[in-house]
N, C-alpha and C. Protein backbone atom coordinates (compact mmCIF):
# COMPACT_ATOMS: atom_id res chain seq x y z
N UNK A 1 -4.80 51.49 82.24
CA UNK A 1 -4.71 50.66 83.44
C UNK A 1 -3.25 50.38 83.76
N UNK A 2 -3.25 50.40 85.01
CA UNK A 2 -1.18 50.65 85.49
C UNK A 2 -1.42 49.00 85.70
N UNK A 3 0.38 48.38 85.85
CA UNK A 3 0.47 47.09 85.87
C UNK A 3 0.36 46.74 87.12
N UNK A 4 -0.22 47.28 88.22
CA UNK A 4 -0.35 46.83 89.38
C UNK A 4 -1.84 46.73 89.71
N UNK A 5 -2.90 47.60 88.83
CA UNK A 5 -3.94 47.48 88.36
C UNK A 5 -4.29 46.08 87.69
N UNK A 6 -3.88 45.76 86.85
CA UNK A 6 -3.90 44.56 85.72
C UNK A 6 -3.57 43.33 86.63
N UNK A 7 -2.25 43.42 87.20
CA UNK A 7 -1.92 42.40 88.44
C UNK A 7 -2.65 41.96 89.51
N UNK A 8 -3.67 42.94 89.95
CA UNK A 8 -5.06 42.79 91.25
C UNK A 8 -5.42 41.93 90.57
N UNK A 9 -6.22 42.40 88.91
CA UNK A 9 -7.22 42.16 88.09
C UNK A 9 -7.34 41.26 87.93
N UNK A 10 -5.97 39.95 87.03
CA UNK A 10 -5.60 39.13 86.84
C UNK A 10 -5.88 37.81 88.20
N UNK A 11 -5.23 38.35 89.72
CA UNK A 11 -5.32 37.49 90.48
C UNK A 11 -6.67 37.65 91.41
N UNK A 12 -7.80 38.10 91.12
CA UNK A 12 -8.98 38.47 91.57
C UNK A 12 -9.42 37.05 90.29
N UNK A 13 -9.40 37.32 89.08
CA UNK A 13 -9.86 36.42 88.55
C UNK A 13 -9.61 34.88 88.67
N UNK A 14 -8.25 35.08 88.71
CA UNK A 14 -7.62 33.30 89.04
C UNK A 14 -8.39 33.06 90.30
N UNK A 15 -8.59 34.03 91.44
CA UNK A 15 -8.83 33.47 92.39
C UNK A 15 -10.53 32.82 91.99
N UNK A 16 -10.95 33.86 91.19
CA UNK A 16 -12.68 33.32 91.34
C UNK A 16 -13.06 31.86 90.57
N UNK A 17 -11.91 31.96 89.09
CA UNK A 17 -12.02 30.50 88.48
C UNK A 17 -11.86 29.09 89.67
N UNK A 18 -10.39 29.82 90.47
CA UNK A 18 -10.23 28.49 91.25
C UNK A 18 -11.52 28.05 92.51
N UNK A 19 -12.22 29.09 93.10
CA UNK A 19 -13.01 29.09 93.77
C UNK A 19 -14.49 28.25 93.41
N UNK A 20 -14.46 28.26 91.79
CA UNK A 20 -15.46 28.32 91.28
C UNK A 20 -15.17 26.35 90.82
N UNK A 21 -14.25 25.99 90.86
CA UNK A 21 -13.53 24.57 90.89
C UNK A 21 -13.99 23.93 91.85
N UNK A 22 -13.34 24.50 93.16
CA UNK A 22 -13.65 24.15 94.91
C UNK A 22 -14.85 23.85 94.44
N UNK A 23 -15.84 24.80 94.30
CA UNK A 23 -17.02 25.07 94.80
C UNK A 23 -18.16 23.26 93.52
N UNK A 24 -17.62 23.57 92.62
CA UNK A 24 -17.74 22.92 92.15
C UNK A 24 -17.50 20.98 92.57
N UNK A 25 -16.27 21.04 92.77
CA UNK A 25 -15.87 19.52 93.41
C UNK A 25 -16.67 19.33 94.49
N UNK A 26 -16.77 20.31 95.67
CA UNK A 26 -17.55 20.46 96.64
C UNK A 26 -18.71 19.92 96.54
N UNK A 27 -19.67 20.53 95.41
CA UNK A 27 -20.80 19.77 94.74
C UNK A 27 -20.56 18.55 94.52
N UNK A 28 -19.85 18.08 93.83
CA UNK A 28 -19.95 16.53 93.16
C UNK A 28 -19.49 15.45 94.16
N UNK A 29 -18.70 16.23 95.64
CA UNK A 29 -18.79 14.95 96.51
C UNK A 29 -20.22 14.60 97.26
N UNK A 30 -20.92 15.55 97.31
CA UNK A 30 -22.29 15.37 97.88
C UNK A 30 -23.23 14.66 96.75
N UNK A 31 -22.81 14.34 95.60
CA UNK A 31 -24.21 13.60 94.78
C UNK A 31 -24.11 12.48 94.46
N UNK A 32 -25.67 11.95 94.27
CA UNK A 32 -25.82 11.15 94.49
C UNK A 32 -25.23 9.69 93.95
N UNK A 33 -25.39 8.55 93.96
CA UNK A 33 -24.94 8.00 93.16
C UNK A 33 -25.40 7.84 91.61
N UNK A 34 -26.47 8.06 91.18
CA UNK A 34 -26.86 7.50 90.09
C UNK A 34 -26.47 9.15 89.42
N UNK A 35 -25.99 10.39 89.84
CA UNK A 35 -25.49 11.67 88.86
C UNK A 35 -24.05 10.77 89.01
N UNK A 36 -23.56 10.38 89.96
CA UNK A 36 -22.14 10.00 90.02
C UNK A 36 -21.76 8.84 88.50
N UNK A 37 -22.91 7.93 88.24
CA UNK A 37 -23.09 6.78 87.20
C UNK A 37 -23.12 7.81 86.11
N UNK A 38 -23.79 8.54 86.01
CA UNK A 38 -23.82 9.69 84.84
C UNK A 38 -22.92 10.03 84.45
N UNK A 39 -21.96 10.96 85.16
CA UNK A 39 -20.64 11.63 85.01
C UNK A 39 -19.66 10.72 84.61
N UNK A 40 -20.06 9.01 84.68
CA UNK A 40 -18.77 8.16 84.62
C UNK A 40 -19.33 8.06 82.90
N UNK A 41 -20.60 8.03 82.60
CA UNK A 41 -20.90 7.37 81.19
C UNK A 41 -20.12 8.95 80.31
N UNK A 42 -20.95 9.84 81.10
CA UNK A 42 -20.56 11.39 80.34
C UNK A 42 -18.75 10.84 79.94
N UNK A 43 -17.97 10.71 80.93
CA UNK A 43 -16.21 10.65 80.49
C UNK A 43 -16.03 9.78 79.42
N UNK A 44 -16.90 8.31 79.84
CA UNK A 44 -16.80 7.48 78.64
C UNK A 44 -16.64 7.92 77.04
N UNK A 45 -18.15 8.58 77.15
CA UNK A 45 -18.79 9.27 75.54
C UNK A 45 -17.39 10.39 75.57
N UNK A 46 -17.10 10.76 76.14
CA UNK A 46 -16.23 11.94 75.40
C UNK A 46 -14.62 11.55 75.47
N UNK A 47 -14.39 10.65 75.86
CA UNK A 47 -13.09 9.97 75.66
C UNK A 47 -13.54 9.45 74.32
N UNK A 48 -14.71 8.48 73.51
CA UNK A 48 -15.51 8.21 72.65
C UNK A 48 -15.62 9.38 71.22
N UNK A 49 -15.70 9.96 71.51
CA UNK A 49 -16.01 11.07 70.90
C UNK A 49 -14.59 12.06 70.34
N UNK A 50 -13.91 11.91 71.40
CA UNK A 50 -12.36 12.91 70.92
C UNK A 50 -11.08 11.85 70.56
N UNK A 51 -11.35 10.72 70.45
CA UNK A 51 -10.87 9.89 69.17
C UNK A 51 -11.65 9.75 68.13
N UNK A 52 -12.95 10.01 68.36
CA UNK A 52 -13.45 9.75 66.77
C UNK A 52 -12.64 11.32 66.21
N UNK A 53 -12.82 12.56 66.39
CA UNK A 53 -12.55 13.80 66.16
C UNK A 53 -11.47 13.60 65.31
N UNK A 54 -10.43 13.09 66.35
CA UNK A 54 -8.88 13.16 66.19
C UNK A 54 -8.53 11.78 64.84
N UNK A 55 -9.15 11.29 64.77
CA UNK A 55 -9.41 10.12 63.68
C UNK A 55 -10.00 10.92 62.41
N UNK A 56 -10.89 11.39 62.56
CA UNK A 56 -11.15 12.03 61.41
C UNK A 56 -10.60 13.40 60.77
N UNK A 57 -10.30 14.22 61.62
CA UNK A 57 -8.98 15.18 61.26
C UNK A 57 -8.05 14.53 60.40
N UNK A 58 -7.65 13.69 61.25
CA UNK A 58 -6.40 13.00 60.15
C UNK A 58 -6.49 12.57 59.12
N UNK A 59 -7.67 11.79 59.09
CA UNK A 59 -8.04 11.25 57.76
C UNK A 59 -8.62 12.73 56.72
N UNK A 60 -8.83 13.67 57.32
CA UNK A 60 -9.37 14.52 56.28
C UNK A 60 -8.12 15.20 55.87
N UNK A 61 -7.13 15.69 56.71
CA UNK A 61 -5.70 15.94 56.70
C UNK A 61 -4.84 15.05 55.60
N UNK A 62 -5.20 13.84 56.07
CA UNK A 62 -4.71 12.75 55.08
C UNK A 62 -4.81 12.74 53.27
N UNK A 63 -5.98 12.95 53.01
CA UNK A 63 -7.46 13.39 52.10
C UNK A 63 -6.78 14.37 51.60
N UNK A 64 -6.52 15.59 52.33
CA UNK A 64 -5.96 16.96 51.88
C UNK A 64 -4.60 16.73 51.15
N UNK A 65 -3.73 16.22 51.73
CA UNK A 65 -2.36 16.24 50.87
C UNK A 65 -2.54 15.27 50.04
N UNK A 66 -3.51 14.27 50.16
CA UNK A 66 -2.61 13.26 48.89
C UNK A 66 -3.30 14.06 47.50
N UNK A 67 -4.70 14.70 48.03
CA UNK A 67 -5.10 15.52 46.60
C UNK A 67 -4.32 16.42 45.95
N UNK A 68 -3.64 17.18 47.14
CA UNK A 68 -2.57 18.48 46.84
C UNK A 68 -1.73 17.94 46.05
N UNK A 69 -1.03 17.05 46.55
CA UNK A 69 -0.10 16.73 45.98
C UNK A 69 -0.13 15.33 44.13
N UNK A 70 -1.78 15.18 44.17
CA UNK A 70 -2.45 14.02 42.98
C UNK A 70 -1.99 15.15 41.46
N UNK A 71 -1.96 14.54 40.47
CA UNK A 71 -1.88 15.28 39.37
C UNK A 71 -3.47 15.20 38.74
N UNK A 72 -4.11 15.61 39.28
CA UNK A 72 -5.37 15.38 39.24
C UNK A 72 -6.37 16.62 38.96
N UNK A 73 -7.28 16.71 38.28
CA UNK A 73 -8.18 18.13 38.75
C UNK A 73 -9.34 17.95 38.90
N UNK A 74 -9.86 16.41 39.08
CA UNK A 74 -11.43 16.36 39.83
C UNK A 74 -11.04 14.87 40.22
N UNK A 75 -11.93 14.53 41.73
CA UNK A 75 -12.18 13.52 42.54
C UNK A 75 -13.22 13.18 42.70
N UNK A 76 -13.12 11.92 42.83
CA UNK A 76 -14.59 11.13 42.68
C UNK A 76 -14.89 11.36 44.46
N UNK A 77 -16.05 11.73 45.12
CA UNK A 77 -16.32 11.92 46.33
C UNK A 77 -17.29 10.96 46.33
N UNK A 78 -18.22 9.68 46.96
CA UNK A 78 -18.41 8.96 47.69
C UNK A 78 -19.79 10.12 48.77
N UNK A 79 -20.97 10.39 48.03
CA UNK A 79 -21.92 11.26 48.86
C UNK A 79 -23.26 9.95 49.38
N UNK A 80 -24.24 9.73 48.55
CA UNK A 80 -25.11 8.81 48.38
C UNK A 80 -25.01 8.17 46.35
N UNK A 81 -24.25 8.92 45.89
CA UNK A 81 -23.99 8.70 44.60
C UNK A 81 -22.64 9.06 43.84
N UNK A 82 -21.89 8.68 43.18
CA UNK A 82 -20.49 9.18 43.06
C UNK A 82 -20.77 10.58 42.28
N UNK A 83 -20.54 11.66 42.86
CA UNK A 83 -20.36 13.22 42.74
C UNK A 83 -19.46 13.53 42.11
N UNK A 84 -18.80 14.13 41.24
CA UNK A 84 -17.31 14.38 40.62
C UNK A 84 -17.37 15.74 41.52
N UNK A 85 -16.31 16.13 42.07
CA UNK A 85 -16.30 17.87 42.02
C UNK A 85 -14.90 18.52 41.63
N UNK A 86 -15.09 19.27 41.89
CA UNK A 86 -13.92 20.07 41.27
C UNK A 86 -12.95 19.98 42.38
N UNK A 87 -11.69 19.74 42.31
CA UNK A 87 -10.51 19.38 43.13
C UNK A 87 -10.32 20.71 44.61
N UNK A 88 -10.13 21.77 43.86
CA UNK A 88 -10.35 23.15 44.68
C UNK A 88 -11.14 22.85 45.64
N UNK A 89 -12.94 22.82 45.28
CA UNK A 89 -13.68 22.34 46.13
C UNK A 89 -13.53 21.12 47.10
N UNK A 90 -13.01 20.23 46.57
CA UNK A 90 -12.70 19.21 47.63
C UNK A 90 -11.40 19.51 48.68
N UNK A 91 -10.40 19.78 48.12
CA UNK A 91 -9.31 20.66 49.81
C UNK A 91 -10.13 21.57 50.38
N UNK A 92 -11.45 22.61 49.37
CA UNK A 92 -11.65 23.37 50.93
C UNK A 92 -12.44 22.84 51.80
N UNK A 93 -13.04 21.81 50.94
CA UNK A 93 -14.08 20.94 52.13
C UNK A 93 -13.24 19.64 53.20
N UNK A 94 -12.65 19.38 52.51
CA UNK A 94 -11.42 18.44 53.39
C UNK A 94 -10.18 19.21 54.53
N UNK A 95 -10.10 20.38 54.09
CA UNK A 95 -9.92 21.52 55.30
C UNK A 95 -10.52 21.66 56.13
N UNK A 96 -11.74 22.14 55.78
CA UNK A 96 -12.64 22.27 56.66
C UNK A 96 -12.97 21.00 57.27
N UNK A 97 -13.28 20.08 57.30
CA UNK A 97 -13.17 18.93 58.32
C UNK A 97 -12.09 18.50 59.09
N UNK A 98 -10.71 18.55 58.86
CA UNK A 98 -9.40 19.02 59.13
C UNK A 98 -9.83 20.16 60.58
N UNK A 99 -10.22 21.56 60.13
CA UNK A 99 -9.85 22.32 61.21
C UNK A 99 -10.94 22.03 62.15
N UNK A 100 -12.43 21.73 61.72
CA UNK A 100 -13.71 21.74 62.43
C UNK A 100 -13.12 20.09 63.65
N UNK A 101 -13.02 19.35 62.48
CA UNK A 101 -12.91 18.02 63.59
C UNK A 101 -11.56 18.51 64.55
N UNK A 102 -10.71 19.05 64.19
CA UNK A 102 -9.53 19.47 65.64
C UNK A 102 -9.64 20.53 66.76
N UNK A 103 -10.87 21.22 66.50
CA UNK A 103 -11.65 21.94 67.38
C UNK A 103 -12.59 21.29 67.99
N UNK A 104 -13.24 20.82 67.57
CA UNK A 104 -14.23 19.47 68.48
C UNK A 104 -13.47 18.58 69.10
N UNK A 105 -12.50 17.85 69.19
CA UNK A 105 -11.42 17.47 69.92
C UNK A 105 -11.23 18.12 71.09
N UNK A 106 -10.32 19.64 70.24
CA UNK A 106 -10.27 20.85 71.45
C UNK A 106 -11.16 20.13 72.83
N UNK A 107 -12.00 20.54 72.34
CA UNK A 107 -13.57 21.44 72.94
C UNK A 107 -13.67 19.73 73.64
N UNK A 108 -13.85 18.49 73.26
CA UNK A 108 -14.19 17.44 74.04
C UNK A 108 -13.23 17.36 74.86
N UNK A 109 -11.81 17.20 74.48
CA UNK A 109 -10.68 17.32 75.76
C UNK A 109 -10.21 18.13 76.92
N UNK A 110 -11.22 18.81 76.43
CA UNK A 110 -11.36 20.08 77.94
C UNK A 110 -12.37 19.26 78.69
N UNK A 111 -13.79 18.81 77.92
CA UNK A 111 -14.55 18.52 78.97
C UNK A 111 -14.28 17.40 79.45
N UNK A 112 -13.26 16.28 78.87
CA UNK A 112 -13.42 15.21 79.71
C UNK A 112 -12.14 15.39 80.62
N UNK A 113 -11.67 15.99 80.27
CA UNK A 113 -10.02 16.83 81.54
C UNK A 113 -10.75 17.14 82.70
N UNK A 114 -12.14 17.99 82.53
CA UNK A 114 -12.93 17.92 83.74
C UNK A 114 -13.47 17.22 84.45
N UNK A 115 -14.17 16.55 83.24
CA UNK A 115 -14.88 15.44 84.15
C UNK A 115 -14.14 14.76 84.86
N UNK A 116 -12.63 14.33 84.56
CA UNK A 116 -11.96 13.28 84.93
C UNK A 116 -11.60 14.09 86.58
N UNK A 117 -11.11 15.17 86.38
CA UNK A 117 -11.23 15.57 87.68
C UNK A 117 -12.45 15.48 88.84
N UNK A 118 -13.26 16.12 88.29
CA UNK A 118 -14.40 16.16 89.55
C UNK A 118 -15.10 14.56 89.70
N UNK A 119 -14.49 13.21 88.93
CA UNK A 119 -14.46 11.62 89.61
C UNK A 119 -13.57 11.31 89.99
N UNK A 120 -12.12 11.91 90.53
CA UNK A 120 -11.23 11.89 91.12
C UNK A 120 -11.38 12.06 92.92
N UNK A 121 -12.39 13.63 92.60
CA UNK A 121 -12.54 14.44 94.11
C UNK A 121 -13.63 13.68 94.42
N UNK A 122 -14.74 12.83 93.58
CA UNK A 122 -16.00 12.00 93.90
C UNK A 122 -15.86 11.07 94.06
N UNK A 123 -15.20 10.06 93.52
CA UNK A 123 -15.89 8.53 93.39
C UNK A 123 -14.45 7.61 93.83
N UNK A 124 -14.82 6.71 93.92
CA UNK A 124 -13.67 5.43 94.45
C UNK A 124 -12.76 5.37 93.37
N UNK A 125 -11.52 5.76 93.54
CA UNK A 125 -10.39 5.78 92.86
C UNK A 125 -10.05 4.44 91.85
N UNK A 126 -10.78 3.76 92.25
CA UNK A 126 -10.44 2.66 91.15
C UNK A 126 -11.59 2.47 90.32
N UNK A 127 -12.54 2.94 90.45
CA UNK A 127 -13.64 3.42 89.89
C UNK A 127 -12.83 4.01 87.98
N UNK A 128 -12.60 5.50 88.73
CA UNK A 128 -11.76 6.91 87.61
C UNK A 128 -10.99 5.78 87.31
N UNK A 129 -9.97 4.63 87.95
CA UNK A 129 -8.84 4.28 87.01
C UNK A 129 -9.73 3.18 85.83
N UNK A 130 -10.56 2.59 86.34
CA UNK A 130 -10.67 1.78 85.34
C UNK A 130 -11.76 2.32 84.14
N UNK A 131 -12.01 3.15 84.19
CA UNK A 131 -12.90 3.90 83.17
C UNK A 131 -11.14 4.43 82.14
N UNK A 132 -10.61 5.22 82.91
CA UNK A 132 -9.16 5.52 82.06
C UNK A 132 -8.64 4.39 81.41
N UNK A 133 -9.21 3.36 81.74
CA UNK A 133 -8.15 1.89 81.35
C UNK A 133 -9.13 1.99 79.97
N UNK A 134 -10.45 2.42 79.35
CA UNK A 134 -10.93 2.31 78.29
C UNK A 134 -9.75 2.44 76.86
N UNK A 135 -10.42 1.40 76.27
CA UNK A 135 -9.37 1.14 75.40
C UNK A 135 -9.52 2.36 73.70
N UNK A 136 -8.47 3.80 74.09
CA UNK A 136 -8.23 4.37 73.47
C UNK A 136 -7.23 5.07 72.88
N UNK A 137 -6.62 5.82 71.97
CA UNK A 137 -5.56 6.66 71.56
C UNK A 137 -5.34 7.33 72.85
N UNK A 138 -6.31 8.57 72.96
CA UNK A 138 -6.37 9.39 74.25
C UNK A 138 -5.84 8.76 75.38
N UNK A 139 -5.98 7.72 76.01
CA UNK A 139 -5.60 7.39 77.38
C UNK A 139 -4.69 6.13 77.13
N UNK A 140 -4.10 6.26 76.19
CA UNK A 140 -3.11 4.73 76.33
C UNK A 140 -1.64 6.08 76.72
N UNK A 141 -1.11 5.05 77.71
CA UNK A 141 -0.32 5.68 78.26
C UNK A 141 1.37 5.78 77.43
N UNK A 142 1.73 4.79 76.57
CA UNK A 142 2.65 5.19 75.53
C UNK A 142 2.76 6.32 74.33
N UNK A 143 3.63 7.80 74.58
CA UNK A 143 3.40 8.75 74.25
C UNK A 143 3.54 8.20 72.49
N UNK A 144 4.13 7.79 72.16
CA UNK A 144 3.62 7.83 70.34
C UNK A 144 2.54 7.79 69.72
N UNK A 145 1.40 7.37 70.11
CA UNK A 145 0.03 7.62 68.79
C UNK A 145 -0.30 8.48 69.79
N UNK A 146 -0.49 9.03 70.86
CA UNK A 146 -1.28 10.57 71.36
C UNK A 146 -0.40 11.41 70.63
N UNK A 147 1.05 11.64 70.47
CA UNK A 147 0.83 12.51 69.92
C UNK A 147 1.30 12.59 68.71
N UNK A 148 1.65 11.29 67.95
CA UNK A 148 1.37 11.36 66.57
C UNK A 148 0.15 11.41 65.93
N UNK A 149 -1.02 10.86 66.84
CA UNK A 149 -2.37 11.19 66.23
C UNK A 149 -2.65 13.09 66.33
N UNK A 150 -2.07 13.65 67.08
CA UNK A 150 -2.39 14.90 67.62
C UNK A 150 -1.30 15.69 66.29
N UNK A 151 -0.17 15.50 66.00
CA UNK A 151 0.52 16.02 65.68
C UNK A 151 0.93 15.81 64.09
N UNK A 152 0.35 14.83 63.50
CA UNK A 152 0.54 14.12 62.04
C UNK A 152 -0.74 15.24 61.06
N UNK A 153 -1.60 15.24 61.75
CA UNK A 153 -2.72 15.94 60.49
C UNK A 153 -2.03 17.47 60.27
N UNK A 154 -1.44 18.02 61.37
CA UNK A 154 -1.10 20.04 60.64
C UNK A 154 0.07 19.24 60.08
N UNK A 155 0.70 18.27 59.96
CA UNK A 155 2.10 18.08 59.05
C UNK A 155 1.54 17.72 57.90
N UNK A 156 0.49 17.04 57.57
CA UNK A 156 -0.36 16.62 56.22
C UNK A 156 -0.51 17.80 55.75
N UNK A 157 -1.57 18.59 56.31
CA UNK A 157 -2.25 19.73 56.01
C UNK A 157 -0.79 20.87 55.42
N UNK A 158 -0.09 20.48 55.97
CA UNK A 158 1.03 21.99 55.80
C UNK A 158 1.44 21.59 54.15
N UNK A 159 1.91 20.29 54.16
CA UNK A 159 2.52 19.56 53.42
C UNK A 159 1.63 19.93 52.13
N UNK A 160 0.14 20.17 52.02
CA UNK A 160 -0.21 20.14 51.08
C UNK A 160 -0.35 21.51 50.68
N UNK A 161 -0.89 22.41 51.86
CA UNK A 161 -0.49 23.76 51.07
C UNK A 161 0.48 23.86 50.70
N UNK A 162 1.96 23.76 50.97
CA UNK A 162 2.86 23.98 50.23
C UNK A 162 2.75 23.25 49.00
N UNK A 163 2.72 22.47 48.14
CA UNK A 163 2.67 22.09 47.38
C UNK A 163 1.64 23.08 46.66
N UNK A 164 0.31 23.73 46.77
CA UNK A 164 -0.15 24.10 46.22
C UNK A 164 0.05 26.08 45.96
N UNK A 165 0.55 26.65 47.32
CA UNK A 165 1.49 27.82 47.29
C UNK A 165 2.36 27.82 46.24
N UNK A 166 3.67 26.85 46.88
CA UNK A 166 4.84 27.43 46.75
C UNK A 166 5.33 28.50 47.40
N UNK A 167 5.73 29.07 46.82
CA UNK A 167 6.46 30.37 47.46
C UNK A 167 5.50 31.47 47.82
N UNK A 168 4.57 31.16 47.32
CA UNK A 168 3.90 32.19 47.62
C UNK A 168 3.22 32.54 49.41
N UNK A 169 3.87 31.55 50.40
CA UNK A 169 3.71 31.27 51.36
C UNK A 169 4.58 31.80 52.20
N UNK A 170 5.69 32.49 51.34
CA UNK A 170 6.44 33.34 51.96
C UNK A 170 6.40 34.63 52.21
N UNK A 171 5.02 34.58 52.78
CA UNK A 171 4.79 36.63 53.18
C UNK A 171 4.17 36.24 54.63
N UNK A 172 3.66 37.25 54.87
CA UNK A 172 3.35 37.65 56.19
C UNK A 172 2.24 37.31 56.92
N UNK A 173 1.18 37.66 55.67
CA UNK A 173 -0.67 36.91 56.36
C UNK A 173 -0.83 35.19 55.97
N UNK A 174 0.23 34.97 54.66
CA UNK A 174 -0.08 33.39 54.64
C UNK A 174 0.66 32.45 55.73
N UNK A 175 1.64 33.35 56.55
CA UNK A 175 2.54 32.37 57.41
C UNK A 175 1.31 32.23 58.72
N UNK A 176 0.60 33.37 58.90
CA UNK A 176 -0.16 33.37 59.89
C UNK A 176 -1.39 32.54 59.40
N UNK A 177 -1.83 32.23 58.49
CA UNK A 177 -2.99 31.57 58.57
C UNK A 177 -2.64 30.23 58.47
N UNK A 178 -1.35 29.41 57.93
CA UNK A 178 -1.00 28.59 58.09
C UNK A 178 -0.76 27.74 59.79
N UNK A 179 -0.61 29.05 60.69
CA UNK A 179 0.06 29.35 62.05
C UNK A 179 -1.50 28.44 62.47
N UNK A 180 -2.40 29.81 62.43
CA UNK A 180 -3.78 29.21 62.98
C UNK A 180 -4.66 27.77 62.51
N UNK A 181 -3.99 27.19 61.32
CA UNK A 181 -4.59 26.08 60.98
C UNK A 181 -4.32 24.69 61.75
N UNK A 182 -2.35 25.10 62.59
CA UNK A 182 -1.75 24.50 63.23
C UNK A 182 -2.03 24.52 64.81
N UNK A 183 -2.23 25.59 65.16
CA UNK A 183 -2.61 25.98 66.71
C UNK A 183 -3.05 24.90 67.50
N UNK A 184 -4.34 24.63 66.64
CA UNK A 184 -5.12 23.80 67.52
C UNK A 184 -4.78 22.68 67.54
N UNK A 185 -4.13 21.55 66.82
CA UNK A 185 -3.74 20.15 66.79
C UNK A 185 -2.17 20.40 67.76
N UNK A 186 -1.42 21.39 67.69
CA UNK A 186 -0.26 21.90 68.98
C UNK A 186 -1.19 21.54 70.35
N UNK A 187 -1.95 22.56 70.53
CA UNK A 187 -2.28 22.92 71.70
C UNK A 187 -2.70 21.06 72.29
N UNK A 188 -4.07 20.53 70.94
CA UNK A 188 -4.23 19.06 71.87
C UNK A 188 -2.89 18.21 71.97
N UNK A 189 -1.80 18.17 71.39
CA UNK A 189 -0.96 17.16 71.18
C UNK A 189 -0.51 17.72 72.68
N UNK A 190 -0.15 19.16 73.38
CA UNK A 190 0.93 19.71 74.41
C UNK A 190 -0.39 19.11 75.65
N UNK A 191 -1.85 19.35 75.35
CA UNK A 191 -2.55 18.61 76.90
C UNK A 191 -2.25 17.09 76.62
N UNK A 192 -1.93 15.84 75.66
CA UNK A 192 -1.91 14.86 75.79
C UNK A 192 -0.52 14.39 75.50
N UNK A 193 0.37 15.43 76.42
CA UNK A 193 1.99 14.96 76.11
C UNK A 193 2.24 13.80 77.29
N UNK A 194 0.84 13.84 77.98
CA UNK A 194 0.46 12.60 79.34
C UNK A 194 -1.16 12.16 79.30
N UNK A 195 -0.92 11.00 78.83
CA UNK A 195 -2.48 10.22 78.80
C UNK A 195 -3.29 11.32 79.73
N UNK A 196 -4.90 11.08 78.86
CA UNK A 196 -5.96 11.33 79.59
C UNK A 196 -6.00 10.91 80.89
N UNK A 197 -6.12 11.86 82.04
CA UNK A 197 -6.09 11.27 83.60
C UNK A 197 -4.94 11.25 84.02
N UNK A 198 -4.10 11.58 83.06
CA UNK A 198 -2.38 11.91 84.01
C UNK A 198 -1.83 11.21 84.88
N UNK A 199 -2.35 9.27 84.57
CA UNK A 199 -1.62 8.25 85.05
C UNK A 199 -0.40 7.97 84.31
N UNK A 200 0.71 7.02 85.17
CA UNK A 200 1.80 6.65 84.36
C UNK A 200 1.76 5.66 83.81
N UNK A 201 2.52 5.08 83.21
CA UNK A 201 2.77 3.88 82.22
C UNK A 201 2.52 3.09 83.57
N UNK A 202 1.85 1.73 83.03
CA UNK A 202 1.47 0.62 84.06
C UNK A 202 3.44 -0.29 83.72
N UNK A 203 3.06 -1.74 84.25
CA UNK A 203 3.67 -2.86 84.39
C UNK A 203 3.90 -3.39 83.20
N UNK A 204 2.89 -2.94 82.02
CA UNK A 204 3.18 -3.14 80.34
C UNK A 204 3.51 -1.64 79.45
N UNK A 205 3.97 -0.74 80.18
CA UNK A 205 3.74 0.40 79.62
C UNK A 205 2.78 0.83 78.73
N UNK A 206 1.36 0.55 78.99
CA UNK A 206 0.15 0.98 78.76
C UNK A 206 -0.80 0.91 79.65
């Protein structure tokens, strides 16, 4: 495919996503009120929801290095009965809540980025602001805990593989999987480098 090929391709598509926006907002100024009450609870729950995420990343992030770094080789885990397991097992399971909860984040801060839009193009503007005024990490308008909450768990997380590497972190596939463990807590910290709803600092700078 020639680059003038790829270039149609590319702006055939932008055009249909953006069309598909229009077409969309278009919809949501025609409905009714009680889908309109919906869409406001829907932003609520997922403003709700992508601080719990981003709360628990960290804390599992948190979890992850202080074990990495414990002189320790089993932890007492806290299930319905105290479990001993084996230390190994507990970073990969405290990873794994680490990367799973910063993908569910992801994935909620896209949808309420939307929602917040299409009650922008719908509903009475002071409506969208005072739902944004909900009292959270995500939408408080002073940039330090958005994106120290966004940006503190891959510094935990790094912090502890190294400790458990070493050097051995100096090749080629471990820099990259380290890369991808980081991606995703980058990517939410760069959409919330401006509160949820992309208002400015009020009269108290929040």
């Amino acid at each position: 495919m020639s680059g003038t090929e790829h270039d149609k391709r590319a702006t055939v598509e932008s055009a249909d996503k953006l069309q598909k926006i229009v077409d969309s907002i278009t919809k949501w100024k025609s409905a009714s009120e009680d889908a309109r009450k919906e869409l406001v609870e829907n932003l609520k729950e997922a403003i709700r929801l992508l601080q719990r995420y981003l709360v628990s990343s960290l804390m599992a992030a948190g979890a992850f290095a202080a074990l990495a770094w414990a002189p320790v080789d089993v932890v007492q885990v806290e299930v319905q009965l105290p479990v001993p397991i084996a230390r190994g097992a507990a970073l990969l399971l405290l990873g794994a809540v680490y990367f799973v909860a910063g993908l569910l984040a992801s994935l909620t801060l896209a949808r309420a980025k939307r929602i917040s839009l299409l009650l922008r193009q719908s509903t009475d503007p002071l409506l969208i602001e005072a739902v944004l005024m909900y009292p959270s990490i995500p939408t408080m308008k002073v940039h330090g805990p958005r994106v120290g909450l966004s940006l503190l768990p891959p510094v935990l997380v790094v912090a502890g593989i190294v400790k458990i590497f070493g050097n051995e972190l100096f090749a080629l596939w471990p820099i990259v999987g380290v890369l991808m463990l980081c991606i995703t807590p980058f990517l939410i910290a760069y959409e919330l480098r401006h509160a949820l709803g992309g208002e400015p600092p009020d009269f108290h700078e929040d």
